[in-house]
N, C-alpha and C. Protein backbone atom coordinates (compact mmCIF):
# COMPACT_ATOMS: atom_id res chain seq x y z
N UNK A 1 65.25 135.19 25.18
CA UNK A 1 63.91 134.65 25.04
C UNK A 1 63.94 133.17 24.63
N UNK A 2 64.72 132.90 23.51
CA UNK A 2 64.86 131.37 23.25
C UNK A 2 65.17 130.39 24.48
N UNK A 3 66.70 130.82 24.96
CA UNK A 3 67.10 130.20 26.27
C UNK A 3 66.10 129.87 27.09
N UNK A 4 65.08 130.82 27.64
CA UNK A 4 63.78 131.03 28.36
C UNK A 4 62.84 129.81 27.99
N UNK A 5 63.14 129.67 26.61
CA UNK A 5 61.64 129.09 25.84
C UNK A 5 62.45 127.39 26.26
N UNK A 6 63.01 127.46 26.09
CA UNK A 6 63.82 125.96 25.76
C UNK A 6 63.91 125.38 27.18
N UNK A 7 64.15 125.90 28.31
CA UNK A 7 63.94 125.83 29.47
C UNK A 7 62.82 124.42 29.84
N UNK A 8 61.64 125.35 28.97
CA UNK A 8 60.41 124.47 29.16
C UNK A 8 59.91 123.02 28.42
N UNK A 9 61.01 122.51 27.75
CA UNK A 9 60.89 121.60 27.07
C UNK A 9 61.16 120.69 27.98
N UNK A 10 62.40 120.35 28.90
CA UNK A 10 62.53 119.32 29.86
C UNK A 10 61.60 118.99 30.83
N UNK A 11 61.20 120.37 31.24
CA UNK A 11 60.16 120.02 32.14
C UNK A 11 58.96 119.61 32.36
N UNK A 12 58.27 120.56 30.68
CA UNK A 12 56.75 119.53 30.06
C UNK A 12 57.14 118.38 30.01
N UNK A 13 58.21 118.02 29.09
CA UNK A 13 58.64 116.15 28.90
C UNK A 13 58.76 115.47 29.99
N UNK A 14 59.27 115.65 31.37
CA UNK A 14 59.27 114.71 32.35
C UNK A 14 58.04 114.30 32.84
N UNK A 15 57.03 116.16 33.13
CA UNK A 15 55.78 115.57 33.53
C UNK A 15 54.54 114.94 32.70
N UNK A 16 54.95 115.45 31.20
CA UNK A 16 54.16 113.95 30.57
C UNK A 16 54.49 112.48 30.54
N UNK A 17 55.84 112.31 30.78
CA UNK A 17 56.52 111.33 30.41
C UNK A 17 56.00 110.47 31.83
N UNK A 18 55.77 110.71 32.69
CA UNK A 18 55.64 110.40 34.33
C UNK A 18 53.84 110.94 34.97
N UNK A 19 53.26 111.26 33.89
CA UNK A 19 52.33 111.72 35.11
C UNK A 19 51.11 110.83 35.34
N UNK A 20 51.66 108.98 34.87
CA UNK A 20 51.00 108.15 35.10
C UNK A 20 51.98 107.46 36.14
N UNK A 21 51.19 106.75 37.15
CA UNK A 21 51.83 106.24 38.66
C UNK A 21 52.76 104.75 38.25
N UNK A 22 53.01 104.92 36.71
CA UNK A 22 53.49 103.52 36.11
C UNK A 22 54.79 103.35 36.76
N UNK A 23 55.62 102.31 36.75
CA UNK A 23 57.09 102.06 37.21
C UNK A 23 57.87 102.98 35.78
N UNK A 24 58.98 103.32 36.62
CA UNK A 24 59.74 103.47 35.43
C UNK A 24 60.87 102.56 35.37
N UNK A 25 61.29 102.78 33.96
CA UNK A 25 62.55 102.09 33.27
C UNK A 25 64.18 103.31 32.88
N UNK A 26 65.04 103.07 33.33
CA UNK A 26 66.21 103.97 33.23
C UNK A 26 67.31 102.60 32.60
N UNK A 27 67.63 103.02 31.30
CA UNK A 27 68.62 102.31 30.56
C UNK A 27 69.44 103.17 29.89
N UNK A 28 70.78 102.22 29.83
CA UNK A 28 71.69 103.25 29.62
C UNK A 28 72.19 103.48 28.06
N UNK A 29 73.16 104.39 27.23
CA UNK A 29 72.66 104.40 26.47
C UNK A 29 74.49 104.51 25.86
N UNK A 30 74.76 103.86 24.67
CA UNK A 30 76.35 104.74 23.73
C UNK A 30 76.44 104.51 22.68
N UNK A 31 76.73 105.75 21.91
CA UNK A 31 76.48 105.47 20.50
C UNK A 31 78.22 106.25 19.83
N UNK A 32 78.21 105.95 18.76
CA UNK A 32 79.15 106.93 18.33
C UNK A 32 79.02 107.14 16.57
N UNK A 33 79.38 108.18 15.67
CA UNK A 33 79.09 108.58 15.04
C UNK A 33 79.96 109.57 14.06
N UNK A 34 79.21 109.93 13.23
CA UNK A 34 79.93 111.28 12.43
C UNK A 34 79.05 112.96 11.76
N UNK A 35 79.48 113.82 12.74
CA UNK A 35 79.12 114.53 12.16
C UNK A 35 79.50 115.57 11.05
N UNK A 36 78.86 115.74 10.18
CA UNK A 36 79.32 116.86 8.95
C UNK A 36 78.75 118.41 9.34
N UNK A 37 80.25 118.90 10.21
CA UNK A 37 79.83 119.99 10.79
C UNK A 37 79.32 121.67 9.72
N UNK A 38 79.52 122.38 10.18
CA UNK A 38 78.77 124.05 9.76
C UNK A 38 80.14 124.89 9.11
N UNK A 39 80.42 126.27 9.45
CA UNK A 39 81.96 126.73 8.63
C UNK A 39 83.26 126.01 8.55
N UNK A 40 83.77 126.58 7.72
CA UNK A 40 85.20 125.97 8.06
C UNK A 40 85.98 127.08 9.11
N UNK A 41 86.75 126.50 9.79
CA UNK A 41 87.50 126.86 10.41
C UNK A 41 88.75 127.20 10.75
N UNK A 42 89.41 126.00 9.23
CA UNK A 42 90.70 126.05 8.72
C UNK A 42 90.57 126.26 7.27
N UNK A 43 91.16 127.21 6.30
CA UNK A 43 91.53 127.19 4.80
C UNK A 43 91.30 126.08 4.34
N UNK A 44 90.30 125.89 3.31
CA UNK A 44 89.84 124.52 2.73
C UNK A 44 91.42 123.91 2.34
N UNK A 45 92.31 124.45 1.78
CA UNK A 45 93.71 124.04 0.90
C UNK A 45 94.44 123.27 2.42
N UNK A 46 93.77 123.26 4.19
CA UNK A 46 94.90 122.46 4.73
C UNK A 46 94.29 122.02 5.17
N UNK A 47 92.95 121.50 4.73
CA UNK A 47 92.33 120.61 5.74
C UNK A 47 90.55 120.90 5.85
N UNK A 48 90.01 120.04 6.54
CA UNK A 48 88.65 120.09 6.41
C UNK A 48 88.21 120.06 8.24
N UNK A 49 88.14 121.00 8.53
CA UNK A 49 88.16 121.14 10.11
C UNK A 49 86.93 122.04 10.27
N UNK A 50 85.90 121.39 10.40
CA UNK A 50 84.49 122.81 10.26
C UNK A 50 84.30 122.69 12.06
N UNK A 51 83.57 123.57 12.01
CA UNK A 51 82.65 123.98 13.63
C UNK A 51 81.37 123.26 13.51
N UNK A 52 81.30 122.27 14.78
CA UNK A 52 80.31 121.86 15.34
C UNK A 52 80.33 119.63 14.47
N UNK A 53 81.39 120.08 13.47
CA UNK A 53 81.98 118.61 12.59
C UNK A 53 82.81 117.48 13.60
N UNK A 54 82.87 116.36 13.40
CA UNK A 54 83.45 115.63 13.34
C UNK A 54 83.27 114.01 13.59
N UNK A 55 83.70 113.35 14.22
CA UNK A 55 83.81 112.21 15.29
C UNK A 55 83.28 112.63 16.49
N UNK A 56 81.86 111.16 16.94
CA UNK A 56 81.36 111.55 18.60
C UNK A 56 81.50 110.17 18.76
N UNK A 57 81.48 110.65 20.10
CA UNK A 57 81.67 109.21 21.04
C UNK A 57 80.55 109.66 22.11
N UNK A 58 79.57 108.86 22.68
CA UNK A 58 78.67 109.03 23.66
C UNK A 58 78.10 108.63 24.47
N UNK A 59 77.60 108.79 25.33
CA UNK A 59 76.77 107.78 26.72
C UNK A 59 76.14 108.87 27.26
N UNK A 60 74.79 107.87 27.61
CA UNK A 60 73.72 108.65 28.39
C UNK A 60 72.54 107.81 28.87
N UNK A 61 71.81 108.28 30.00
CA UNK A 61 70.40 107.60 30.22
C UNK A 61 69.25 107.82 29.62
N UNK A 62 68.35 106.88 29.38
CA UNK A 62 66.99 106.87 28.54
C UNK A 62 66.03 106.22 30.04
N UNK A 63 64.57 107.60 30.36
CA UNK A 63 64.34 107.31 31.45
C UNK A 63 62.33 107.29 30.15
N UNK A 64 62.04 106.20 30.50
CA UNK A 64 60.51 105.96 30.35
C UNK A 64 59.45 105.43 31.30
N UNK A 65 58.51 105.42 31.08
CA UNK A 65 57.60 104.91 32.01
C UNK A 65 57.48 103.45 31.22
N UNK A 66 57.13 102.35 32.14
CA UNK A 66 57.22 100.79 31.97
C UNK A 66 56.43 101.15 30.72
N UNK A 67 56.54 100.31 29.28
CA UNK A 67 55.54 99.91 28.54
C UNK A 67 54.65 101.50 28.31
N UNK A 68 55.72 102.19 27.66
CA UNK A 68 55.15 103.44 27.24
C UNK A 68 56.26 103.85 25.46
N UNK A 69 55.63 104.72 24.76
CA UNK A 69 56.22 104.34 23.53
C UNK A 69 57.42 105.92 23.72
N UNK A 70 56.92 107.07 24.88
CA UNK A 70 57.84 108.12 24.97
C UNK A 70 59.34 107.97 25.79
N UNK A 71 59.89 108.21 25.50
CA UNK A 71 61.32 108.29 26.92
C UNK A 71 62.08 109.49 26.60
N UNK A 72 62.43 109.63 27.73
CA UNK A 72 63.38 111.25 27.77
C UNK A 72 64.94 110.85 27.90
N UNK A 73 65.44 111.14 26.97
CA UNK A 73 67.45 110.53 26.76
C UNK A 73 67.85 112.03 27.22
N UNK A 74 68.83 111.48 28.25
CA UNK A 74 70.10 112.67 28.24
C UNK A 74 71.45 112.43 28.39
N UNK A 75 71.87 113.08 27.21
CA UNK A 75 73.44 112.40 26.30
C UNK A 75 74.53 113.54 26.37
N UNK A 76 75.93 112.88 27.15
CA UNK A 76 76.63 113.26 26.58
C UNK A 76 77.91 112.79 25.93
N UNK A 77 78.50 113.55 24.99
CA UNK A 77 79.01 113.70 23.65
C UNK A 77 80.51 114.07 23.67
N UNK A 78 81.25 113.24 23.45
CA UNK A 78 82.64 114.37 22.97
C UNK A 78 82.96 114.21 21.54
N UNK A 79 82.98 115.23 21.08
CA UNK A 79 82.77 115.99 19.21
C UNK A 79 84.49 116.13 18.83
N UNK A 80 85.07 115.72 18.14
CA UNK A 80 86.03 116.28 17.98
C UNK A 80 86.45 115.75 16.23
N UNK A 81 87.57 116.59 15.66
CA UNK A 81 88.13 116.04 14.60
C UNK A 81 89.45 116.95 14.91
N UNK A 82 90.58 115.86 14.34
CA UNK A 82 92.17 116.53 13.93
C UNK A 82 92.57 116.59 12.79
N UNK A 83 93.16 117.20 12.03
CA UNK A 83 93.72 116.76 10.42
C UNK A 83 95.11 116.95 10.44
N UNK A 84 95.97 116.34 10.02
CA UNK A 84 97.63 116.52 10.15
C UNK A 84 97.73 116.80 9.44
N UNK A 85 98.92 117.73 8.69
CA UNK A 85 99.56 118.40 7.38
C UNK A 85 100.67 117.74 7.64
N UNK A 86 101.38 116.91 6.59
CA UNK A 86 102.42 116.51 6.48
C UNK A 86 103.56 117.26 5.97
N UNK A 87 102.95 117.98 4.58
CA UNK A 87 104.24 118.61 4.03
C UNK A 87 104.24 120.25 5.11
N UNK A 88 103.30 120.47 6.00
CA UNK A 88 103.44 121.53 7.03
C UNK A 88 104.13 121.08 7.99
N UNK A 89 104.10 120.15 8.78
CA UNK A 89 104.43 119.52 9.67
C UNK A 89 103.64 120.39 10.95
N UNK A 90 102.36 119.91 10.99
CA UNK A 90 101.69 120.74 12.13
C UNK A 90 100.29 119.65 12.11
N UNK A 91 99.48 120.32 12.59
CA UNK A 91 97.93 119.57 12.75
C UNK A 91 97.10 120.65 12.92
N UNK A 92 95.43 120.85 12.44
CA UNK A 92 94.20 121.48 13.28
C UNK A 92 93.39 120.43 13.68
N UNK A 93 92.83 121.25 14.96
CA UNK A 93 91.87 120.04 15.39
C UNK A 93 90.66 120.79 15.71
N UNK A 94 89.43 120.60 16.37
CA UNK A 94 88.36 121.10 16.74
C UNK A 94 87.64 119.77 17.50
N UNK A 95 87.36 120.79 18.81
CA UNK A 95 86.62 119.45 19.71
C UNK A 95 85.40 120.35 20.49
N UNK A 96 84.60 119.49 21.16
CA UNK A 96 83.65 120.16 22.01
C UNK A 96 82.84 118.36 22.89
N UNK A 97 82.11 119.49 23.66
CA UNK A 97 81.32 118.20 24.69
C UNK A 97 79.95 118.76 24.80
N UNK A 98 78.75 118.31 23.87
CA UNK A 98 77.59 118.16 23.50
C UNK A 98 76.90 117.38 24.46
N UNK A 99 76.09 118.60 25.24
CA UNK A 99 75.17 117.73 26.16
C UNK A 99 73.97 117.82 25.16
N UNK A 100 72.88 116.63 25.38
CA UNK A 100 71.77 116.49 25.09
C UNK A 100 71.16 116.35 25.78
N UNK A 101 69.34 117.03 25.62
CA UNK A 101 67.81 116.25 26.32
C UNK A 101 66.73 116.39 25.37
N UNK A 102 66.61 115.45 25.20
CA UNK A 102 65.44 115.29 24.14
C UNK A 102 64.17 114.16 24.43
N UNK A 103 62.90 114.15 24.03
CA UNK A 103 62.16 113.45 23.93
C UNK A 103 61.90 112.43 22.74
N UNK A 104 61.80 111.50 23.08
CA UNK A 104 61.98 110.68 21.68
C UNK A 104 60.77 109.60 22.15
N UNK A 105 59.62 109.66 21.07
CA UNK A 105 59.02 108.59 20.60
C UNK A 105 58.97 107.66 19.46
N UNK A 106 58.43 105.73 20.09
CA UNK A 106 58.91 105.13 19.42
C UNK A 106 57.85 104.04 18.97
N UNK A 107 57.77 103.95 17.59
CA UNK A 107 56.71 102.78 17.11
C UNK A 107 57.28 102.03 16.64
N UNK A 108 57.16 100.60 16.54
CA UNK A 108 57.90 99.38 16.07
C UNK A 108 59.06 99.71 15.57
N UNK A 109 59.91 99.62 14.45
CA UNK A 109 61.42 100.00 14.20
C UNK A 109 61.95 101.54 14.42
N UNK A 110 61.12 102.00 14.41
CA UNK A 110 60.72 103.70 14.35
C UNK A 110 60.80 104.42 15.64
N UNK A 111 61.78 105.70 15.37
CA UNK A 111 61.81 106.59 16.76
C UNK A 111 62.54 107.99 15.98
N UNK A 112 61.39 108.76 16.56
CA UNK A 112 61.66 110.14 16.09
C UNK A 112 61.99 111.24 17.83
N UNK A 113 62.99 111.67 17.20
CA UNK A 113 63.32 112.70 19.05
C UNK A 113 63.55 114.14 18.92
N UNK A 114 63.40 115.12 19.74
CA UNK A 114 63.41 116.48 19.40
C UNK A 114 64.25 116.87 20.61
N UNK A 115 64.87 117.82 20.72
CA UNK A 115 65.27 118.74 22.38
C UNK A 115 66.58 119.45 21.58
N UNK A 116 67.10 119.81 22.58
CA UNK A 116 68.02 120.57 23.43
C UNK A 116 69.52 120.45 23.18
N UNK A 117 70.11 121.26 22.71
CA UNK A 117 71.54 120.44 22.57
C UNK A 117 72.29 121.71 23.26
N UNK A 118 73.38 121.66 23.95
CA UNK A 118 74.19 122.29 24.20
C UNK A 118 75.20 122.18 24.26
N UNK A 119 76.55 122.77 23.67
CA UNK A 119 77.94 122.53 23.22
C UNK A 119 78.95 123.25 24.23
N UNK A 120 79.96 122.63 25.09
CA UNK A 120 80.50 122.82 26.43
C UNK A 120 81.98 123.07 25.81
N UNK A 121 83.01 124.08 25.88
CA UNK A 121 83.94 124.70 25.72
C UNK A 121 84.27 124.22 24.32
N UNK A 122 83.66 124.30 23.04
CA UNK A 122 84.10 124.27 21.73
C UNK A 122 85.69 124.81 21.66
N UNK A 123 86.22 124.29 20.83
CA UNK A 123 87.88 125.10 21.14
C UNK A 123 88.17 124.26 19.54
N UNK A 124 88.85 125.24 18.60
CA UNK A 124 89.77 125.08 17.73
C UNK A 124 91.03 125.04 17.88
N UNK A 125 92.47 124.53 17.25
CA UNK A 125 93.41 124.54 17.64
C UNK A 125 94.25 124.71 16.21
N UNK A 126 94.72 124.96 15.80
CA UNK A 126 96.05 125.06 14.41
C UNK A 126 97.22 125.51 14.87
N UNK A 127 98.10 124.12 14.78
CA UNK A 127 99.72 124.13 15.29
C UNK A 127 100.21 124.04 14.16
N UNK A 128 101.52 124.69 13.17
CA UNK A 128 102.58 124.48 12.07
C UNK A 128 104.10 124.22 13.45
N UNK A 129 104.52 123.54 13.46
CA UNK A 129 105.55 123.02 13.81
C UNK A 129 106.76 124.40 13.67
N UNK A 130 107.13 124.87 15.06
CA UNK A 130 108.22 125.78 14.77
C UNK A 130 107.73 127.27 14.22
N UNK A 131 106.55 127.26 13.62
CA UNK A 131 105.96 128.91 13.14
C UNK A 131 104.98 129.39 13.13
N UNK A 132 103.85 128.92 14.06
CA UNK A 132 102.65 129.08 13.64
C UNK A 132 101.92 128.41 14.52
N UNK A 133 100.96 129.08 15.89
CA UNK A 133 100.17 128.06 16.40
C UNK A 133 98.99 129.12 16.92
N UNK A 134 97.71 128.80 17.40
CA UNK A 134 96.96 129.84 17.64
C UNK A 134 95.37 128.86 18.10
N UNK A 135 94.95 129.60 19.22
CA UNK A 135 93.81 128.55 19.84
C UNK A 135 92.76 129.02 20.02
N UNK A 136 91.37 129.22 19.47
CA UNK A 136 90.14 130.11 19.46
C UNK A 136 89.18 129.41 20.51
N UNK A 137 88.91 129.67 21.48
CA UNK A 137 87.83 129.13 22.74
C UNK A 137 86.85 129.59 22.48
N UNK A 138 85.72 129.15 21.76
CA UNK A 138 84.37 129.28 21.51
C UNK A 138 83.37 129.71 22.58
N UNK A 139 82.32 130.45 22.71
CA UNK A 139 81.29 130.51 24.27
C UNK A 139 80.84 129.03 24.55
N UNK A 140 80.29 128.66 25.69
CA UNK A 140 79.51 127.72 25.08
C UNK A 140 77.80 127.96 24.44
N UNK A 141 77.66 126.96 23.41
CA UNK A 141 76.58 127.50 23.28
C UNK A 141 75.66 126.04 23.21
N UNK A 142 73.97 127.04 22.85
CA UNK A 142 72.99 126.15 22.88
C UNK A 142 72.15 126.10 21.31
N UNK A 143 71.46 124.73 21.40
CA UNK A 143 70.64 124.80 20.03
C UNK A 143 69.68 123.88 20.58
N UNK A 144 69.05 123.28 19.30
CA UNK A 144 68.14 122.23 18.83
C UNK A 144 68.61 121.01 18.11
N UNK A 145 68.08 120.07 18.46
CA UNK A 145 68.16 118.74 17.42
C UNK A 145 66.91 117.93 17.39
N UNK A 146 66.81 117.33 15.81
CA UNK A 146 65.70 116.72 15.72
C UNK A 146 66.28 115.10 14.89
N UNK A 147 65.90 114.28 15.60
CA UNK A 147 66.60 112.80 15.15
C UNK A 147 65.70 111.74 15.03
N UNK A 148 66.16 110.99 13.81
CA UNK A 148 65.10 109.50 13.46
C UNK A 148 66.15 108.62 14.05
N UNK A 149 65.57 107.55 14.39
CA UNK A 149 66.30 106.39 14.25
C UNK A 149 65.38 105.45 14.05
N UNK A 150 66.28 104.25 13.25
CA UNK A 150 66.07 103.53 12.30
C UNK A 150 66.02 101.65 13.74
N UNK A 151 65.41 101.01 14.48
CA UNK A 151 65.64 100.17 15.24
C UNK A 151 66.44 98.43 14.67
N UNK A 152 67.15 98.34 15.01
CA UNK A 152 67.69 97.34 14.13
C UNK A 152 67.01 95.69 14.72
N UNK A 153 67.59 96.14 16.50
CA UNK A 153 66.77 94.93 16.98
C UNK A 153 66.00 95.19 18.06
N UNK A 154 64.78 95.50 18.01
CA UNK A 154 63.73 95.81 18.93
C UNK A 154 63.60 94.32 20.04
N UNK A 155 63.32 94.83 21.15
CA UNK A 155 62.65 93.24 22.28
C UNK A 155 61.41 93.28 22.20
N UNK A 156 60.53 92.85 23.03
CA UNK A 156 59.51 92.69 22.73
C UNK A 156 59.10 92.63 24.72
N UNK A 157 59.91 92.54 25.32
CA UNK A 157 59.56 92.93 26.64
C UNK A 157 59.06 94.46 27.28
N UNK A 158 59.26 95.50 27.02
CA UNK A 158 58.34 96.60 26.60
C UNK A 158 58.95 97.57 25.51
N UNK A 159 58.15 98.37 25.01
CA UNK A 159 58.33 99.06 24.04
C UNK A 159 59.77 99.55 23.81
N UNK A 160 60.19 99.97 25.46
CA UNK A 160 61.83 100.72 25.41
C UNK A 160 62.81 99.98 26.13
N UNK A 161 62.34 98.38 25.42
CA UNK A 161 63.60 97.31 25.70
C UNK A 161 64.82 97.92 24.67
N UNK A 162 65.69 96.52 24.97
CA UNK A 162 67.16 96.78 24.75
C UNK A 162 67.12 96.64 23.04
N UNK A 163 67.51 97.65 22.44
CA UNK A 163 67.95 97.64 20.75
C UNK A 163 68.85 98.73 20.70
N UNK A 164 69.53 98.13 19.12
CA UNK A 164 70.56 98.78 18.61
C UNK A 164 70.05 99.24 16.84
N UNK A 165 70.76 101.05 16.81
CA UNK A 165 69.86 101.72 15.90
C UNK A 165 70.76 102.50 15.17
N UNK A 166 70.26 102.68 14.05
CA UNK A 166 71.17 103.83 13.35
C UNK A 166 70.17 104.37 13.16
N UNK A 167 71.01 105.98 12.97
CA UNK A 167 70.20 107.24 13.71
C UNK A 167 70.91 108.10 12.61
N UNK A 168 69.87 109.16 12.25
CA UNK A 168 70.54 110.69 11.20
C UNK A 168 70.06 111.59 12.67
N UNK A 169 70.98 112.58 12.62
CA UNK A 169 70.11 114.04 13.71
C UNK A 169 70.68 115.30 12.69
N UNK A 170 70.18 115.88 13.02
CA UNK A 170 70.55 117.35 12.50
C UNK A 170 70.54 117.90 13.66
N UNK A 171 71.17 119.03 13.84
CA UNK A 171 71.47 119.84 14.84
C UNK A 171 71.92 121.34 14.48
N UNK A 172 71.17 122.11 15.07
CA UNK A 172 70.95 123.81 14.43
C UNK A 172 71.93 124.87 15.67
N UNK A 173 72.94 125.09 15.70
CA UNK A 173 73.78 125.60 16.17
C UNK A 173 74.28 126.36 15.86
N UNK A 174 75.17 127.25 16.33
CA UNK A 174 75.88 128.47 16.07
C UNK A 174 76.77 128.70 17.00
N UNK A 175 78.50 129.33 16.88
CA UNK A 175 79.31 129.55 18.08
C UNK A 175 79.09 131.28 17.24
N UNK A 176 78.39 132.02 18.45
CA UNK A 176 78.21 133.62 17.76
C UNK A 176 78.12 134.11 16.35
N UNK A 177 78.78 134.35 15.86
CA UNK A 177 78.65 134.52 14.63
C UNK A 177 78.83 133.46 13.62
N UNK A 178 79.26 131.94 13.76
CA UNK A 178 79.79 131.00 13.01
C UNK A 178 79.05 129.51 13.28
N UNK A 179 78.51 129.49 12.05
CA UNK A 179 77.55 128.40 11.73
C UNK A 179 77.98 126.98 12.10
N UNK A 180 77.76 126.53 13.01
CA UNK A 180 78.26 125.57 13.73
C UNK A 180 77.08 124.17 13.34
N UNK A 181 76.08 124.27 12.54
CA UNK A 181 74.58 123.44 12.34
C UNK A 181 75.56 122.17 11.98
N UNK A 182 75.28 120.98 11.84
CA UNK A 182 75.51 119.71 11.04
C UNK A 182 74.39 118.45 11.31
N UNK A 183 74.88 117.92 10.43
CA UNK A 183 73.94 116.47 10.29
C UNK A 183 74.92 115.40 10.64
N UNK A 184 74.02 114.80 11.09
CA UNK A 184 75.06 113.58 11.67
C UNK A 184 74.30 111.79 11.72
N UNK A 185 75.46 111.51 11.29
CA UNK A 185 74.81 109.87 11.16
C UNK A 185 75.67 108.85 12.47
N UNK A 186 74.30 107.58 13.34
CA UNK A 186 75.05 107.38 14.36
C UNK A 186 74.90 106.30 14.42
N UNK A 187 75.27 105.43 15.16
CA UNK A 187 75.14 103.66 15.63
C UNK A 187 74.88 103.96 17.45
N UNK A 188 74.49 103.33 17.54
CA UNK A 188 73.69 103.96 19.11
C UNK A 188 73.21 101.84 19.80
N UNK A 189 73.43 101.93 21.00
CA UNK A 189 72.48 101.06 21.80
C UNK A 189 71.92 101.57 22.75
N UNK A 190 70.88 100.72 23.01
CA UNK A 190 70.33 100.78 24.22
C UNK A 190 70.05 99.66 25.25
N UNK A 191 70.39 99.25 26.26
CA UNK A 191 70.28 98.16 27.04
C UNK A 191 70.20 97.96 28.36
């Protein structure tokens, strides 16, 4: 039923976003960031390796109508963190590829966005060197995110000219049974 429900968010957003005969604007978009992911995944004592945590790196398009304050971004994401054990001699890591679509409106420094997040082959990894290695492939799954950003340098040629922003999102996720939610803080352009 959710899946179902969520469906309908892209598609109301395009046809409000468009259902004036205005030109549109398509700019592109990369940010990168940190998120403070949901369980742990590795024994707190070797490391801090949670689900849905880490380092993103990203790019995506932001499509608006000319001189309109809404635009529809769709982002994607590669999520990952590693931690090395030295006196183990091994590493865990955890990665994934976070698509986004969200609607985001924007008033002078100000932009608040809502949608869709979905997380593309999540995979944990914990190697000990010589005794010990084991690899958990997550489903993929889907959620929500809701994000401010903060505009650092707005244009003044239309509303969804070129600026650069720091951004908090939260993001409400789950890999089946394991709390995958985090908050995340980002540096983002647009141009």
């Amino acid at each position: 039923m959710l899946r179902k429900s969520l469906l309908v968010v892209p598609c109301l957003s395009l046809a409000v976003l468009f259902s004036s005969p205005a030109q549109a604007e398509i700019k592109p978009i990369l940010t990168f960031g940190l998120e403070l992911g949901g369980e742990e995944l590795v024994p707190e004592s070797m490391g801090d390796v949670n689900a849905g945590g880490g380092y993103t790196f990203g790019a995506g398009l932001s499509f608006s109508a000319v001189d309109s304050s809404l635009s529809l971004r769709a982002m994607i994401h590669y999520l990952f963190k590693i931690v090395e054990y030295t006196n183990l001699d091994g590493e865990a890591s955890f990665d994934a590829f976070p698509i986004e679509l969200g609607l985001f409106n924007s008033w002078e420094k100000h932009e608040i966005g809502a949608g869709l997040s979905y997380h593309l082959n999540p995979s944990q990894e914990l190697e000990i060197t010589n005794s010990y290695s084991y690899t958990v492939d997550f489903e993929d799954a889907s959620g929500l995110f809701l994000q401010y950003n903060y505009i650092f340098s707005p244009t003044s040629a239309s509303s969804n000219g070129n600026n650069t922003y720091v951004g908090i999102k939260y993001t409400a996720m789950d890999y089946g049974s394991i709390d995958a939610s985090s908050l995340g803080i980002y540096l983002g352009t647009r141009f």
